[in-house]
PDB file of N, CA and C in Angstrom:
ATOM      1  N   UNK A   1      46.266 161.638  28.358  1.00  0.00           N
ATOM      2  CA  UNK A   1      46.382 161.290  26.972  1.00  0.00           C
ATOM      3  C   UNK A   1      45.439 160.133  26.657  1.00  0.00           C
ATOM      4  N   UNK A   2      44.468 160.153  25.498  1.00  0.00           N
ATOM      5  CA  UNK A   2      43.457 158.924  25.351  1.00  0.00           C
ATOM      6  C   UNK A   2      44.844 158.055  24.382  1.00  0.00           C
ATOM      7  N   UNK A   3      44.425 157.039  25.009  1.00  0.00           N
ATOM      8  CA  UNK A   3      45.066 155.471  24.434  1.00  0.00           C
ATOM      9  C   UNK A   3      44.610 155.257  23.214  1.00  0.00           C
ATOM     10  N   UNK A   4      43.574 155.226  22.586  1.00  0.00           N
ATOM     11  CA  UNK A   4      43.416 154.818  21.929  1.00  0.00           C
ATOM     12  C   UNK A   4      41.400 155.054  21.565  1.00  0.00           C
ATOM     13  N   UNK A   5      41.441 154.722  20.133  1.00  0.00           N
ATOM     14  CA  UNK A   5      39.615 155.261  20.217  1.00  0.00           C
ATOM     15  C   UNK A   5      38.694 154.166  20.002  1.00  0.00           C
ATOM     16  N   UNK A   6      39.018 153.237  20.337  1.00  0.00           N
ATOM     17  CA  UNK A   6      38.136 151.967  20.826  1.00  0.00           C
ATOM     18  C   UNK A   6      37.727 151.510  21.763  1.00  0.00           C
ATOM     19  N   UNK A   7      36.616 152.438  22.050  1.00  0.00           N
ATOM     20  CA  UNK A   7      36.054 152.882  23.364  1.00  0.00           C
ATOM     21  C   UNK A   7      35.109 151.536  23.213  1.00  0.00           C
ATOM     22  N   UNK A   8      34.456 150.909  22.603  1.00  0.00           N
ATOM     23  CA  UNK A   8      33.379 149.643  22.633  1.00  0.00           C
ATOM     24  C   UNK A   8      34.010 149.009  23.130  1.00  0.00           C
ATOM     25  N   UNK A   9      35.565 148.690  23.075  1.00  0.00           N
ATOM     26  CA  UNK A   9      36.338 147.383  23.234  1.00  0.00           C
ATOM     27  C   UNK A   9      36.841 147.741  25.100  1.00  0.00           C
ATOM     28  N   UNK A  10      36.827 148.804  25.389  1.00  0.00           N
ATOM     29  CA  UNK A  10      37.496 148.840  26.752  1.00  0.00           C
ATOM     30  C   UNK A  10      36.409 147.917  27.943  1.00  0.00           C
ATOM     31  N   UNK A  11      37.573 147.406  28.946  1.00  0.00           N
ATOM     32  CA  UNK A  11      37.359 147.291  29.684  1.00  0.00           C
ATOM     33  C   UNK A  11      36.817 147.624  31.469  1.00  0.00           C
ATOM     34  N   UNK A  12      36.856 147.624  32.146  1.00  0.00           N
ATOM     35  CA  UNK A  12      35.659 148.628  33.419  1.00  0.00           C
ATOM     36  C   UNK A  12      37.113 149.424  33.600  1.00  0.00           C
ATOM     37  N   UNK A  13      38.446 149.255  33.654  1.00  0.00           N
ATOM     38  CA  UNK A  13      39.538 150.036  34.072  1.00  0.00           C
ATOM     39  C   UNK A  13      39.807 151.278  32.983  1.00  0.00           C
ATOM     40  N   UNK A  14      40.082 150.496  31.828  1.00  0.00           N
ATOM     41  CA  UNK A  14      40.132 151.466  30.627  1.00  0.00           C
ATOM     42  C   UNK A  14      39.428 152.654  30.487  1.00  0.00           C
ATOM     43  N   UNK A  15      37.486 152.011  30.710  1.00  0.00           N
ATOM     44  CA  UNK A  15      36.676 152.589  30.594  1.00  0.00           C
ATOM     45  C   UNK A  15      36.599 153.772  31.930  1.00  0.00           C
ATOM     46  N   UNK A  16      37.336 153.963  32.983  1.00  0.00           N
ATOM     47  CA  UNK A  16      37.151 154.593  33.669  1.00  0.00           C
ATOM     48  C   UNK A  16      38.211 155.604  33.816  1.00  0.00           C
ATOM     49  N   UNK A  17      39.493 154.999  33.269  1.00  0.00           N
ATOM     50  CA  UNK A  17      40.358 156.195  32.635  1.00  0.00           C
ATOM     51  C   UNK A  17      40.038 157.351  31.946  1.00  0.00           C
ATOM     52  N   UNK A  18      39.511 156.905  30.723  1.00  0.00           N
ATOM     53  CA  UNK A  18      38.724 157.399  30.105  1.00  0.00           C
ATOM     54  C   UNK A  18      37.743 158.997  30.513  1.00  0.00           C
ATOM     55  N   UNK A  19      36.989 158.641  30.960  1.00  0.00           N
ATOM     56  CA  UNK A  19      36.143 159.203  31.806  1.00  0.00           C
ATOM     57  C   UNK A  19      36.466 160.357  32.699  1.00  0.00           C
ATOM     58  N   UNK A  20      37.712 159.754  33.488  1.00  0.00           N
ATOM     59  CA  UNK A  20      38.435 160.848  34.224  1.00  0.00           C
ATOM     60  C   UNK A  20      39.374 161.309  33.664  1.00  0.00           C
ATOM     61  N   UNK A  21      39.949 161.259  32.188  1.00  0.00           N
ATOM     62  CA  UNK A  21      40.318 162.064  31.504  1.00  0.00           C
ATOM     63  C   UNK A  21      39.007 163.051  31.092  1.00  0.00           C
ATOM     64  N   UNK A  22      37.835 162.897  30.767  1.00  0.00           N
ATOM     65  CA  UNK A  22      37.500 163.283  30.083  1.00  0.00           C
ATOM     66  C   UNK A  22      36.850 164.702  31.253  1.00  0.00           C
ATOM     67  N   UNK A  23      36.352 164.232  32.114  1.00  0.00           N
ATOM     68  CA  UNK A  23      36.417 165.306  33.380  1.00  0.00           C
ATOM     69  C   UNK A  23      37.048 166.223  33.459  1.00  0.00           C
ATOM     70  N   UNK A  24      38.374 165.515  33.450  1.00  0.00           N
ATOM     71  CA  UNK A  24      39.551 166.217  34.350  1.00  0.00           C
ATOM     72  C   UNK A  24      40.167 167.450  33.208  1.00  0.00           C
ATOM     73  N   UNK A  25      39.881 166.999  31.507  1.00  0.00           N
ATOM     74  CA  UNK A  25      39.837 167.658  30.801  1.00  0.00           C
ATOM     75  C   UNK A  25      38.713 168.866  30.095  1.00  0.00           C
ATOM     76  N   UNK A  26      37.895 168.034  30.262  1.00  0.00           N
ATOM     77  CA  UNK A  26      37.024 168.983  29.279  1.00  0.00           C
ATOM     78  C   UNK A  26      37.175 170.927  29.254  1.00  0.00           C
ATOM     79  N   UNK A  27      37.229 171.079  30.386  1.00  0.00           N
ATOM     80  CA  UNK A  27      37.336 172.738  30.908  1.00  0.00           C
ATOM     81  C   UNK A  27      38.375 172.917  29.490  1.00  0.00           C
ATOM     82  N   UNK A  28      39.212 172.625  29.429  1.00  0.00           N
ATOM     83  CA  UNK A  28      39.990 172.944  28.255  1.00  0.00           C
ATOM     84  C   UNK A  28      39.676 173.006  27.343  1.00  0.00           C
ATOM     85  N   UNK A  29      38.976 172.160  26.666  1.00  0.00           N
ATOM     86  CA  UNK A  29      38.498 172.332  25.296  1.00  0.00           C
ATOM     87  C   UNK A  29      37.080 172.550  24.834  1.00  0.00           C
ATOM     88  N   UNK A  30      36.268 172.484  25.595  1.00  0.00           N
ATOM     89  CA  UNK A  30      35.094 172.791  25.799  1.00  0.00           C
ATOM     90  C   UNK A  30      34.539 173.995  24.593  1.00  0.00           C
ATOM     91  N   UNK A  31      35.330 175.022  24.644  1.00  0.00           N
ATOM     92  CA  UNK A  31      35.214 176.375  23.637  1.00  0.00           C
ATOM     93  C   UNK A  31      35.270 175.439  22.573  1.00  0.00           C
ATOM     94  N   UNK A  32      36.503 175.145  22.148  1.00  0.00           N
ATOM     95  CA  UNK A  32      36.719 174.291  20.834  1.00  0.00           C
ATOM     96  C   UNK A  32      36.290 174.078  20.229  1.00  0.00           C
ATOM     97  N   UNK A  33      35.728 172.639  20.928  1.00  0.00           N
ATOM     98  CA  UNK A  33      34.605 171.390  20.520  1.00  0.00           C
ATOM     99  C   UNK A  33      33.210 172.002  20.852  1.00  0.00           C
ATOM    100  N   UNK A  34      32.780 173.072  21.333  1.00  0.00           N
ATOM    101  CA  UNK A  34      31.444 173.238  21.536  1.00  0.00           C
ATOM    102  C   UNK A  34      30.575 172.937  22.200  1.00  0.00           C
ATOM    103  N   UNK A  35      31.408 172.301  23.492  1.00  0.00           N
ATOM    104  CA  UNK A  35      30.027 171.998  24.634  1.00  0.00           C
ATOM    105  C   UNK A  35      29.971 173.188  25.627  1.00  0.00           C
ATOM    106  N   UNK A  36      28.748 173.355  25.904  1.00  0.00           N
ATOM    107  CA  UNK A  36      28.715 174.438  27.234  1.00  0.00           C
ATOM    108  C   UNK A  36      27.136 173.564  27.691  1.00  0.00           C
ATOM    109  N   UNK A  37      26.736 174.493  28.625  1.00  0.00           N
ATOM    110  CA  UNK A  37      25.731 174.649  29.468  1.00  0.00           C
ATOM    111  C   UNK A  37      25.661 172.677  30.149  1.00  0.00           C
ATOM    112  N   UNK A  38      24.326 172.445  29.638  1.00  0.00           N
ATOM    113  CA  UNK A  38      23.807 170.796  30.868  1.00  0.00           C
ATOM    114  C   UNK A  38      25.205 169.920  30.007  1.00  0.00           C
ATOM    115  N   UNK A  39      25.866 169.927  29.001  1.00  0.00           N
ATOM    116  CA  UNK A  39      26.577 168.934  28.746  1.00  0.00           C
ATOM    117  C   UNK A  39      27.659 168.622  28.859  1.00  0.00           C
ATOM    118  N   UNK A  40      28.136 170.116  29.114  1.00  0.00           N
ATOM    119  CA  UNK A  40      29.665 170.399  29.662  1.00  0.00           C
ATOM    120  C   UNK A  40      29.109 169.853  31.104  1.00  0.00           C
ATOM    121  N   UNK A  41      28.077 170.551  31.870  1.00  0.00           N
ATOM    122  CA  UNK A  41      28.108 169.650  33.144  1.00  0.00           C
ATOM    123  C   UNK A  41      27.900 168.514  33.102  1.00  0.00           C
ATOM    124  N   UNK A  42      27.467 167.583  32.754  1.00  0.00           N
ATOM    125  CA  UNK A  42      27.367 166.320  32.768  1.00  0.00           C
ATOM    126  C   UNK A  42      28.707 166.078  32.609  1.00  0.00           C
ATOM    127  N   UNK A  43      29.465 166.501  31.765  1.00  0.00           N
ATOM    128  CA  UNK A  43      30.794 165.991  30.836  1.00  0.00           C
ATOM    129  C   UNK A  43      32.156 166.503  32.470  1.00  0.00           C
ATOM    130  N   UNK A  44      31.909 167.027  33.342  1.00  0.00           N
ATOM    131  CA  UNK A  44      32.314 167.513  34.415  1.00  0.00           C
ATOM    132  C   UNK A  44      32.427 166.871  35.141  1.00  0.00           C
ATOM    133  N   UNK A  45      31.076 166.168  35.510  1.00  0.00           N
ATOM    134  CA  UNK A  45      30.556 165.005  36.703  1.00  0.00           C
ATOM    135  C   UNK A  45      30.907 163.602  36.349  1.00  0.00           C
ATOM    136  N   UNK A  46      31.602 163.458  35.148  1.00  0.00           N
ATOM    137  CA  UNK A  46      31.031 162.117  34.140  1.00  0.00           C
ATOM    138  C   UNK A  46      31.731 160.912  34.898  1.00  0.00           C
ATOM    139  N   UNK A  47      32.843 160.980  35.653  1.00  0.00           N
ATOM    140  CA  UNK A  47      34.246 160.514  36.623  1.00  0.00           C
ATOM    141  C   UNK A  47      32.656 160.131  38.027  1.00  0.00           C
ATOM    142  N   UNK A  48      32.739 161.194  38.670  1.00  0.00           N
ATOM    143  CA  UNK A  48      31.558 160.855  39.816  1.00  0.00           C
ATOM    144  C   UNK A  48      30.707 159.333  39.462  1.00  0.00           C
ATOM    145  N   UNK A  49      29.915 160.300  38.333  1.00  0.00           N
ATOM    146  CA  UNK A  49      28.552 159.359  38.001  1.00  0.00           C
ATOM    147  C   UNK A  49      29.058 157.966  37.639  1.00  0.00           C
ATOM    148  N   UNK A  50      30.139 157.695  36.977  1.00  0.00           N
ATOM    149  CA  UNK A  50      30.480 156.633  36.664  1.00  0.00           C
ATOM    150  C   UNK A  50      30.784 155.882  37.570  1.00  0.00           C
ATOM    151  N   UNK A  51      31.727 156.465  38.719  1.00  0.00           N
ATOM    152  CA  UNK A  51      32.111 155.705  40.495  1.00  0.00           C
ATOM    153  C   UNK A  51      30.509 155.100  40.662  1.00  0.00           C
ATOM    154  N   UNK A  52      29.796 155.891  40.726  1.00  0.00           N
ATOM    155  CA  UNK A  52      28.489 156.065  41.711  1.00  0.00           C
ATOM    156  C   UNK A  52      27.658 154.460  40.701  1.00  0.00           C
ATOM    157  N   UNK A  53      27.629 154.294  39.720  1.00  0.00           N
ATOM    158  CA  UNK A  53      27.072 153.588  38.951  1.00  0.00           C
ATOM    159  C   UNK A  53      27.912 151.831  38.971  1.00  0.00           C
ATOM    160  N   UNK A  54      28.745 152.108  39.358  1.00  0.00           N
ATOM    161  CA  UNK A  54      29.867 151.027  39.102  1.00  0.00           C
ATOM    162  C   UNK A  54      29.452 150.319  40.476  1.00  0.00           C
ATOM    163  N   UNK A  55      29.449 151.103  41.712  1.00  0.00           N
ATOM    164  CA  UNK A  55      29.208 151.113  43.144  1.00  0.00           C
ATOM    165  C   UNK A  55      28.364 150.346  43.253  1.00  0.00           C
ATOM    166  N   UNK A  56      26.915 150.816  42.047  1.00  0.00           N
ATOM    167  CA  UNK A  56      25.349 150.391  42.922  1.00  0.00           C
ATOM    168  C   UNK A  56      25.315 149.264  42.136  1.00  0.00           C
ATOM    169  N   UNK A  57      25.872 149.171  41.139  1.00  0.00           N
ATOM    170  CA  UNK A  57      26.161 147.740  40.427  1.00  0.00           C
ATOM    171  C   UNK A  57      26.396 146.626  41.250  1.00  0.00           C
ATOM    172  N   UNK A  58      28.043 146.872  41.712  1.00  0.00           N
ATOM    173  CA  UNK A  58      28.742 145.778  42.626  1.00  0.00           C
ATOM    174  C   UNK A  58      27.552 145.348  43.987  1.00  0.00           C
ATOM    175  N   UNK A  59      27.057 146.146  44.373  1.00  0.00           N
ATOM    176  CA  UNK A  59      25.646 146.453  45.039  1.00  0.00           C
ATOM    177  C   UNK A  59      24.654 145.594  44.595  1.00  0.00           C
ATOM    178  N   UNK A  60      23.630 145.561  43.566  1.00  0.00           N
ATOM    179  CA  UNK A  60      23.372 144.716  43.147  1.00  0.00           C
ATOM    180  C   UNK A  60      23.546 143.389  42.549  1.00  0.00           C
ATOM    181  N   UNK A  61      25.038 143.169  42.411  1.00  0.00           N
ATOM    182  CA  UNK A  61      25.418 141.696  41.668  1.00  0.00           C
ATOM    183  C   UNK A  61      25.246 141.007  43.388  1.00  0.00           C
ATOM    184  N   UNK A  62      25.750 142.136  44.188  1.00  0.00           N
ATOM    185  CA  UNK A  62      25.290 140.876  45.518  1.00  0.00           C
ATOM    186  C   UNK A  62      24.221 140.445  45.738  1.00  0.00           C
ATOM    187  N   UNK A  63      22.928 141.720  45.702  1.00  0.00           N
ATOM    188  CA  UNK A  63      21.971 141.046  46.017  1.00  0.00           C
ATOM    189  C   UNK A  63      21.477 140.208  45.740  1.00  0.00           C
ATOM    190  N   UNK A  64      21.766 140.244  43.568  1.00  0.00           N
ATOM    191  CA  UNK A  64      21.036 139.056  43.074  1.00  0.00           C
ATOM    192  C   UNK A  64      21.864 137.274  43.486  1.00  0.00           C
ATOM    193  N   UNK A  65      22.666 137.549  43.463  1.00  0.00           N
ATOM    194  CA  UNK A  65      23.471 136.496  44.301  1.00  0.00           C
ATOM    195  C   UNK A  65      22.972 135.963  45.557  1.00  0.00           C
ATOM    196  N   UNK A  66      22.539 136.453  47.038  1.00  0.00           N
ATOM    197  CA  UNK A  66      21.896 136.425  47.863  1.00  0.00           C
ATOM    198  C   UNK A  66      20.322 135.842  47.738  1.00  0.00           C
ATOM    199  N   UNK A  67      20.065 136.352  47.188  1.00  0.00           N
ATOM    200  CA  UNK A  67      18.266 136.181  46.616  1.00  0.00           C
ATOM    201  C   UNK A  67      18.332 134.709  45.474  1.00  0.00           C
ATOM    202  N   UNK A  68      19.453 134.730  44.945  1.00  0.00           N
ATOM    203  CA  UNK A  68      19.596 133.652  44.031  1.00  0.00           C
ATOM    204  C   UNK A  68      19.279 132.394  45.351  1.00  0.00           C
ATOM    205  N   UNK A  69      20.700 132.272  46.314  1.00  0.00           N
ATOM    206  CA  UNK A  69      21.390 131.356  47.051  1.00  0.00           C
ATOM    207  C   UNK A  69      19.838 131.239  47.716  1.00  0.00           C
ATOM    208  N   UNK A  70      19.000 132.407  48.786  1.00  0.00           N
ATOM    209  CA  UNK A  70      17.577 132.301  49.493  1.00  0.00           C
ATOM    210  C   UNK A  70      16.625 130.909  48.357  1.00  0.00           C
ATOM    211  N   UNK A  71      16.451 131.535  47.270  1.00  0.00           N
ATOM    212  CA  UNK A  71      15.553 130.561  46.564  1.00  0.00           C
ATOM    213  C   UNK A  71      16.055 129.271  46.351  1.00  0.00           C
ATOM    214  N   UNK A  72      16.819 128.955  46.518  1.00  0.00           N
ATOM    215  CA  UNK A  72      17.387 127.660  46.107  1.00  0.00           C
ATOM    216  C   UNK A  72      17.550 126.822  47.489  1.00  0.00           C
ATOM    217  N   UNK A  73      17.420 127.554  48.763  1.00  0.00           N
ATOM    218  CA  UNK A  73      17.758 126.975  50.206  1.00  0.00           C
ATOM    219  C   UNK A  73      16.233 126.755  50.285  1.00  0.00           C
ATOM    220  N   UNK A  74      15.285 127.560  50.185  1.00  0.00           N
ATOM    221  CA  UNK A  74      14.199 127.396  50.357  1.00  0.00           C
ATOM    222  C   UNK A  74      13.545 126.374  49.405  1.00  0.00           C
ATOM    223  N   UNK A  75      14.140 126.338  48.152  1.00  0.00           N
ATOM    224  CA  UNK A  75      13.485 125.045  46.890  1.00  0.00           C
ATOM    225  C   UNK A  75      13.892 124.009  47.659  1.00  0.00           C
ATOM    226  N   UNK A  76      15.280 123.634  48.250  1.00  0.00           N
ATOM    227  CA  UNK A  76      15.461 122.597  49.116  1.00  0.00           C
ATOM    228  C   UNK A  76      14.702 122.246  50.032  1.00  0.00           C
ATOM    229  N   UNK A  77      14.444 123.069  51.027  1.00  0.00           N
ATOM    230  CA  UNK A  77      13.399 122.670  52.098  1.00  0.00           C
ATOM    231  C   UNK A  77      12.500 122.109  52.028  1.00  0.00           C
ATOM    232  N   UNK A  78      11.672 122.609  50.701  1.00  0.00           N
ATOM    233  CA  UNK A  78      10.363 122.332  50.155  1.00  0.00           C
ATOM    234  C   UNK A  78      10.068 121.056  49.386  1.00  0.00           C
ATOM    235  N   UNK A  79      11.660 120.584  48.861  1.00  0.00           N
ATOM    236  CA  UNK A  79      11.591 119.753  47.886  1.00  0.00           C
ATOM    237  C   UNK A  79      10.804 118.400  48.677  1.00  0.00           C
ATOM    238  N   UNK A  80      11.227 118.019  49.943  1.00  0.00           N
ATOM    239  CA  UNK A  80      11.047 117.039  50.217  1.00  0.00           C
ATOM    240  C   UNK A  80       9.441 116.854  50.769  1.00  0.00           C
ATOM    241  N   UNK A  81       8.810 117.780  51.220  1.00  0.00           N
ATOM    242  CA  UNK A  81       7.122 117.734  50.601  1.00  0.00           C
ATOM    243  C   UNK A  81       6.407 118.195  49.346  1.00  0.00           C
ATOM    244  N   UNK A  82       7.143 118.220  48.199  1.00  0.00           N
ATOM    245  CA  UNK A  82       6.260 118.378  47.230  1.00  0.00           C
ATOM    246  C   UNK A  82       6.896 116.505  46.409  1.00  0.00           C
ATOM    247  N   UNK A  83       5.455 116.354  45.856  1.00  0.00           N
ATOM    248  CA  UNK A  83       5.598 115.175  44.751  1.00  0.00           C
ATOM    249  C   UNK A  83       6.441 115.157  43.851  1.00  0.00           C
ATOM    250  N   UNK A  84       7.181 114.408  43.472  1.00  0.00           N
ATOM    251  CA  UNK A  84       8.679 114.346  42.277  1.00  0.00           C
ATOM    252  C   UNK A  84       7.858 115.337  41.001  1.00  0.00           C
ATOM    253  N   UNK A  85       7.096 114.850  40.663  1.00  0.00           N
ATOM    254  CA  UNK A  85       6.274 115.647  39.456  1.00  0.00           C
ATOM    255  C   UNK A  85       6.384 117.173  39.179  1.00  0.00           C
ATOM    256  N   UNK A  86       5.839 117.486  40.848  1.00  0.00           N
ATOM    257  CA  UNK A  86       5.032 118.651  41.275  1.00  0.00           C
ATOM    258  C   UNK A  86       7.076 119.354  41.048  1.00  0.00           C
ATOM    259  N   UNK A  87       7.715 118.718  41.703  1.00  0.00           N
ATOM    260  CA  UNK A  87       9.241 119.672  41.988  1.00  0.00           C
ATOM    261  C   UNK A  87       9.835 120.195  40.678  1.00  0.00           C
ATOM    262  N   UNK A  88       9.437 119.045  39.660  1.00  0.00           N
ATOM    263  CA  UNK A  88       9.996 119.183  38.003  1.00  0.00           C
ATOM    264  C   UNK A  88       9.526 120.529  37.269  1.00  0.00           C
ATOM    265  N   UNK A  89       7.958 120.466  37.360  1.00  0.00           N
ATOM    266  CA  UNK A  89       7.214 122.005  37.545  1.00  0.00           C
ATOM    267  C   UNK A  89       7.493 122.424  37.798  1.00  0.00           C
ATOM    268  N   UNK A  90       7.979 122.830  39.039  1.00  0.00           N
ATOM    269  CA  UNK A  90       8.386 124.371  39.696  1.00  0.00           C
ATOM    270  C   UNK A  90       9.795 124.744  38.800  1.00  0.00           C
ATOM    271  N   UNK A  91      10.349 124.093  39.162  1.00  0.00           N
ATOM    272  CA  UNK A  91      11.707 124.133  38.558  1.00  0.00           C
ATOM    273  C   UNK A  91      11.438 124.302  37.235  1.00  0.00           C
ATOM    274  N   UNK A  92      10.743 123.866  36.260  1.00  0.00           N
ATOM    275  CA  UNK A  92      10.710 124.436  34.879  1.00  0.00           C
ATOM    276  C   UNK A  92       9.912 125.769  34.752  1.00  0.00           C
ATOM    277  N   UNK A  93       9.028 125.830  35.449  1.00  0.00           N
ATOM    278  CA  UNK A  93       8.144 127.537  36.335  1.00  0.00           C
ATOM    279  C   UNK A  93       9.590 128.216  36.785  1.00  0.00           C
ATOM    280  N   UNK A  94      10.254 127.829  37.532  1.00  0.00           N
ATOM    281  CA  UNK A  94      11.525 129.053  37.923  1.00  0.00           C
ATOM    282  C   UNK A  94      12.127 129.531  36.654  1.00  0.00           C
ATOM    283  N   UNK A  95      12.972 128.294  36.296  1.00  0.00           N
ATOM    284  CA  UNK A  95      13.903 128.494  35.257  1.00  0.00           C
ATOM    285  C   UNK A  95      13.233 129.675  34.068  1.00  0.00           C
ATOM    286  N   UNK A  96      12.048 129.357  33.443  1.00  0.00           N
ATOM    287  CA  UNK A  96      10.549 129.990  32.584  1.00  0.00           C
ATOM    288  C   UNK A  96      11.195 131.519  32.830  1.00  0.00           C
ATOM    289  N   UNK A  97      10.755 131.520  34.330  1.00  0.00           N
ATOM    290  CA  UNK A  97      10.292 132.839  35.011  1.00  0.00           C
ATOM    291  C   UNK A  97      11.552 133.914  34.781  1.00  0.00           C
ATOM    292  N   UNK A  98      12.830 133.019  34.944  1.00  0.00           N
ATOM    293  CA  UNK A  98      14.061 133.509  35.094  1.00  0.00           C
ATOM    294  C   UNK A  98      14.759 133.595  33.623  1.00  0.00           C
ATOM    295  N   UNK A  99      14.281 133.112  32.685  1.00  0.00           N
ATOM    296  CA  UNK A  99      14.957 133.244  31.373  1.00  0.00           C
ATOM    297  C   UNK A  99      13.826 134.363  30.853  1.00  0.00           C
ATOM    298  N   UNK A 100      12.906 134.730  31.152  1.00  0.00           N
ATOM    299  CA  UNK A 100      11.876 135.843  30.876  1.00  0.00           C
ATOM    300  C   UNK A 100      12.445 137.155  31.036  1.00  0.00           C
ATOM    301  N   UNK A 101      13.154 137.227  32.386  1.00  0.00           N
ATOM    302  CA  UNK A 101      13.412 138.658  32.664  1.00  0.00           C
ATOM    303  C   UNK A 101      14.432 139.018  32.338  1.00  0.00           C
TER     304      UNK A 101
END
């Protein structure tokens, strides 16, 4: 049964209810509403793809975490041979670099 149709407002749990309702249903109404062929499949898989996406996410929030913690062990190391000046630079060059992307 959908909860409710404020799908913008859900959360990663909600949002995945959702989803595997919508899977676990569609075969049913499909005639109805008018989906067949690539969208009914997609609309089939939609539970999978969503696991699979959620996965490579949690996946990536580590890496950038990891790669965050590397640059900042290594800005340390470094700090103490570069000139006070020269460190303020980099650091406004990181920060630059990192509010860019």
């Amino acid at each position: 049964m959908i909860i409710n149709n404020n799908i913008s407002n859900d959360d990663y749990t909600t949002r995945a209810e959702r989803i595997q309702l919508l899977s676990d249903n569609i075969d049913t109404f499909a005639v109805e509403i008018g989906v067949s062929g690539a969208r009914l499949t997609a609309a089939q898989a939609a539970d999978s793809e969503w696991e699979d996406v959620c996965a490579k996410c949690v996946v990536e929030d580590g890496q950038m975490d990891e790669a965050f913690e590397t640059f900042h062990q290594a800005l340390q190391m470094n700090m103490r041979f570069m000139p006070r000046n020269s460190i303020t630079h980099s650091l406004r060059f990181c920060e630059k670099k990192l509010a860019d992307s």
